[in-house]
Every structure is written in structure tokens, then in C-alpha cells.
Protein backbone atom coordinates (compact mmCIF):
# COMPACT_ATOMS: atom_id res chain seq x y z
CA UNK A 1 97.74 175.88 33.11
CA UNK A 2 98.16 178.04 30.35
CA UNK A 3 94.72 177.17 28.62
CA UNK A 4 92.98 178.36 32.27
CA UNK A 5 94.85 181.40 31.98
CA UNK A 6 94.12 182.15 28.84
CA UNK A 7 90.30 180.95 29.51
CA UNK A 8 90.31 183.45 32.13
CA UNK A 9 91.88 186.56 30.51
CA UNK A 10 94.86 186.21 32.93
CA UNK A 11 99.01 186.14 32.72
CA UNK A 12 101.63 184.93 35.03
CA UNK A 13 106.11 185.21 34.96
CA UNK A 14 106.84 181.61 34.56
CA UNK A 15 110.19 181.49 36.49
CA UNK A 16 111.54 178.55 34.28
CA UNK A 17 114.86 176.30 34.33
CA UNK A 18 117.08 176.38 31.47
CA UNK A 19 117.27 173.19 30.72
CA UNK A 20 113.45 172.38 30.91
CA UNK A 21 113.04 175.63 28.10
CA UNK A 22 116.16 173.44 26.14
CA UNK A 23 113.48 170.13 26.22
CA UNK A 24 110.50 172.37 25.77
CA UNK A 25 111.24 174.69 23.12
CA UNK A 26 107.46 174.86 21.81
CA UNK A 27 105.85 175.90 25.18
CA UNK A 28 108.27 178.11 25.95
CA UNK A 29 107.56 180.06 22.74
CA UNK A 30 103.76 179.46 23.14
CA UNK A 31 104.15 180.87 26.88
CA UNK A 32 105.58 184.34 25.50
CA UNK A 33 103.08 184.39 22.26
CA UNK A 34 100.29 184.44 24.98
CA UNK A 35 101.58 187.38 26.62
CA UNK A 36 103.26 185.96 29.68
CA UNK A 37 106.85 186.75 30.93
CA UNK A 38 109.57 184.61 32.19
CA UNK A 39 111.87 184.39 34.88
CA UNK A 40 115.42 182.79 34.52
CA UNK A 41 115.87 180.12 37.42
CA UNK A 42 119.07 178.70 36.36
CA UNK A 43 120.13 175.92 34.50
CA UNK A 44 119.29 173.31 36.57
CA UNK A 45 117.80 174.52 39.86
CA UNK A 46 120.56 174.32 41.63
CA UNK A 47 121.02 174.46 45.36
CA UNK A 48 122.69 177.92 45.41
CA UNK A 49 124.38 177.24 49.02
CA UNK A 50 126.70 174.78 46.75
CA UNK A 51 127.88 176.76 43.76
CA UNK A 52 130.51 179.31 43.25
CA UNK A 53 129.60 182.47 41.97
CA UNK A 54 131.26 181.67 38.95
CA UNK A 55 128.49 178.63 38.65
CA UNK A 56 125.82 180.70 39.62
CA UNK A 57 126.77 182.77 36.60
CA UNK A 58 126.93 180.73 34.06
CA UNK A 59 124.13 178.56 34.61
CA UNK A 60 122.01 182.18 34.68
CA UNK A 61 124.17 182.74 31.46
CA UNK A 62 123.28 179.81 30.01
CA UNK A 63 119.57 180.06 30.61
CA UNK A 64 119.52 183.37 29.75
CA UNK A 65 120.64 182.37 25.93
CA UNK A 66 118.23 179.47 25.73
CA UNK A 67 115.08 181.56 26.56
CA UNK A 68 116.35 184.24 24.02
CA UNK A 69 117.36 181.70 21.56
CA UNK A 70 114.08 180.09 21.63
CA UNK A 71 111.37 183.30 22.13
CA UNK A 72 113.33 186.04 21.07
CA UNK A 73 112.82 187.25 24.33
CA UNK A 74 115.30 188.63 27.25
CA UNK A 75 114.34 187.29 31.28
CA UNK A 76 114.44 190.38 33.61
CA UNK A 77 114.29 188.17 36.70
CA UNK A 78 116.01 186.17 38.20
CA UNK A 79 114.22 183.94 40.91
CA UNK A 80 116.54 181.60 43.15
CA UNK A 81 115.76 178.34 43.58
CA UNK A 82 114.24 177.42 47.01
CA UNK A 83 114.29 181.05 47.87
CA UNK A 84 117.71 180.67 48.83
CA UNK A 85 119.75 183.62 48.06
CA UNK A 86 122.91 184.28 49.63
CA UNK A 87 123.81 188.14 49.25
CA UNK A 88 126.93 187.96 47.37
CA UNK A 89 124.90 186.12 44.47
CA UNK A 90 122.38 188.29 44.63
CA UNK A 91 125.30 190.90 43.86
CA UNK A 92 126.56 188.94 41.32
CA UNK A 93 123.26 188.18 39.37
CA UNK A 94 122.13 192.43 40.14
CA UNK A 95 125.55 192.89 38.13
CA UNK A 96 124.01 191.00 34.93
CA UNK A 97 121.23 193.16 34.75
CA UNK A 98 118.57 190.94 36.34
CA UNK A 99 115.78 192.36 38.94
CA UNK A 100 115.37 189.74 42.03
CA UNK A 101 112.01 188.73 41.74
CA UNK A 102 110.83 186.71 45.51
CA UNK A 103 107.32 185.62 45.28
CA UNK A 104 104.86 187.17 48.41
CA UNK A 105 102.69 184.68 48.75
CA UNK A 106 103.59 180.57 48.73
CA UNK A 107 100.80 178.21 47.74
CA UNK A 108 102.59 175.22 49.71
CA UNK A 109 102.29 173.20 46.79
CA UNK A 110 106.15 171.88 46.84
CA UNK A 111 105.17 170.40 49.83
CA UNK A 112 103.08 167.39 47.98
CA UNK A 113 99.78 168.36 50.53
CA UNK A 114 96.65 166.46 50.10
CA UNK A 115 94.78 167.19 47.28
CA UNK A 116 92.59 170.65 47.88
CA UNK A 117 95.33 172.04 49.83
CA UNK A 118 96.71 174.33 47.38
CA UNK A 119 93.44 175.94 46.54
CA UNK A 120 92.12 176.72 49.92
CA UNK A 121 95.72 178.13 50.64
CA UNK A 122 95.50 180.66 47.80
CA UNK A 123 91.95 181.41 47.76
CA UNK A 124 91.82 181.96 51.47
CA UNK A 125 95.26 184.03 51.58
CA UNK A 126 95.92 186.22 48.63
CA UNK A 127 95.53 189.46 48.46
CA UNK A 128 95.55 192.59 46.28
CA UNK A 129 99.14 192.51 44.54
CA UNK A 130 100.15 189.25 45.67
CA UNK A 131 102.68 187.46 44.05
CA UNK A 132 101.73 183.78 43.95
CA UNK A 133 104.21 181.13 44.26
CA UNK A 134 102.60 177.94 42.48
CA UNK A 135 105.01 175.51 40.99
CA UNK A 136 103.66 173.93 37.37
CA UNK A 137 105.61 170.57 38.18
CA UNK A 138 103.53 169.32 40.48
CA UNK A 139 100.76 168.02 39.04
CA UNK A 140 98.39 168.61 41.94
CA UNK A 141 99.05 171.92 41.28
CA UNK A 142 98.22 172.59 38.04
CA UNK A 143 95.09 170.16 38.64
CA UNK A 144 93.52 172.82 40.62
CA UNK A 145 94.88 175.70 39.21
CA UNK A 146 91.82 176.02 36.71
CA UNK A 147 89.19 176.26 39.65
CA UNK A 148 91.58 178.54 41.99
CA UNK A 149 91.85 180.88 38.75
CA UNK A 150 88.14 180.91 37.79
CA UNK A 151 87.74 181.56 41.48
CA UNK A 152 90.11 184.41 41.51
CA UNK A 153 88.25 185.84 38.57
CA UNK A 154 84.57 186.03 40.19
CA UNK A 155 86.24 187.37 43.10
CA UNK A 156 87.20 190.08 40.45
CA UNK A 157 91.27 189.41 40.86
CA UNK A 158 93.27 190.26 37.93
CA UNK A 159 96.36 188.32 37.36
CA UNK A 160 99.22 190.38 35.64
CA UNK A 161 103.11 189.43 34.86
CA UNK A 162 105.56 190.93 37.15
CA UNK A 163 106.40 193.46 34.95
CA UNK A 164 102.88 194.50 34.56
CA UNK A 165 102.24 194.51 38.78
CA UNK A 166 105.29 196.65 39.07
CA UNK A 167 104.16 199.54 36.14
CA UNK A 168 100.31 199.45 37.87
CA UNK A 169 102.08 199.82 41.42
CA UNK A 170 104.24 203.02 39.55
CA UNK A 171 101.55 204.38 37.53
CA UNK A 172 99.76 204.63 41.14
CA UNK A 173 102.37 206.30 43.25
């Protein structure tokens, strides 16, 4: 994924899980040295419904040190599992300093379709300033991520972190 994106002149926000960062300490720093931002999705992806605010917190804590510990870099984001955000989280996590980032557009691809799936769902529904919800651990996924992105490209898309969408839609207003 991040050699198409590279391949393509493009960047994404990774929303990433703590403890994957923890076992993956190389990409992690790799995904910030190539110019792309991260999200803080917990620990341990949690089902929110479940946990206590106090749990909430420090597995967003938690995974906030480990992706500063390993890139030197601070999440702005935070980007609840499943989508599932009840409002006094969302409270709690606003609190820590973290933006709420929910994605606009969802590829599908959690739900395991058939193979070509995930590309005709993006290619035939994003638009201008969408942001894409694609998950990298599904293998499917990241299969035809390369052709969806070189797709994107001819069709003369530009693919920027969150960060980056939110200055352009500033700088414009």
C-alpha cells in the first residue's frame, strides 16, 4: 500500500491500533518518513459500547505514547473503532486534545466482498474531498488498492492526509 502511494505521488492518515504500531515499529516510522499522518484508534480496537471512559482513555493514552515513542510524532485524530462513538467518549477523547476524524466514504472492504468489490465501490463513488475508508488488514484490500490508486490518479484525484484536506478546504473558504 504504501509503495502504490508513493508510486503515485499520493498520502493517506493511517488510523492505526496501538498495539499493531508496538509489533510494527519500522512501518510505522517508514509511514511518517513518507509524509503520511496517523490516526490513534486505540490500543486494541476495542468495542467502545463495552469500556468505561476511564478505558477508553487509557488505551488512547497508551497509543498515543507508542506512536510518539516510535515516530516522534503526535496523532491529532482519533478515529473510533467500528464508527461507534457514543457522545460522552467523544467528550472525553475532545478533552485530550484529539480532533474526531469519521471517514465520508466506506469502501465495504470489512465486509470480506468478492474480489473487485472494493474497487468498483471507490472508483464508482468517490468524490472531490472524500474521505476513504479502506482498511490495510484485509488483504483484498490492499490487493487492489494499487489499481484503484493509479485509477484515481488518471482521473486526476489527489490524495492528501487529513490534515492536508482540512488546510485546502480553509485556504478555500
Amino acid at each position: 500500500l504504501l509503495d502504490s502511494l508513493k508510486k503515485n505521488g499520493m498520502r493517506a492518515t493511517f488510523s492505526v491500533v496501538g498495539k499493531q504500531v508496538a509489533a510494527n515499529p519500522d512501518l510505522a516510522r517508514r509511514i511518517v518518513a513518507e509524509g503520511h499522518e496517523m490516526a490513534n484508534q486505540l490500543w486494541s480496537h476495542p468495542d467502545l459500547s463495552k469500556l468505561s471512559i476511564e478505558q477508553v482513555l487509557a488505551e488512547l493514552r497508551q497509543t498515543e505514547q507508542v506512536i510518539f515513542s516510535t515516530t516522534g510524532v503526535h496523532a491529532r485524530y482519533f478515529r473510533p473503532p467500528d464508527g461507534n462513538l457514543p457522545p460522552e467518549i467523544a467528550e472525553a477523547v475532545k478533552a485530550e486534545g484529539f480532533l474526531i476524524l469519521m471517514p465520508t466514504f466506506d469502501s465495504g472492504d470489512w465486509r470480506n466482498p468478492p474480489p473487485g468489490l472494493v474497487r468498483k465501490a471507490i472508483l464508482d463513488g468517490v468524490t472531490p474531498g472524500a474521505i476513504i475508508l479502506a482498511h490495510d488488514s484485509f488483504p483484498k484490500s490492499v490487493a487492489e488498492m494499487p489499481e484503484i490508486l493509479e485509477e484515481l490518479s488518471k482521473r486526476g484525484y489527489q490524495s492528501f492526509t487529513v490534515s492536508e484536506l482540512l488546510m485546502e478546504a480553509v485556504a478555500q473558504n
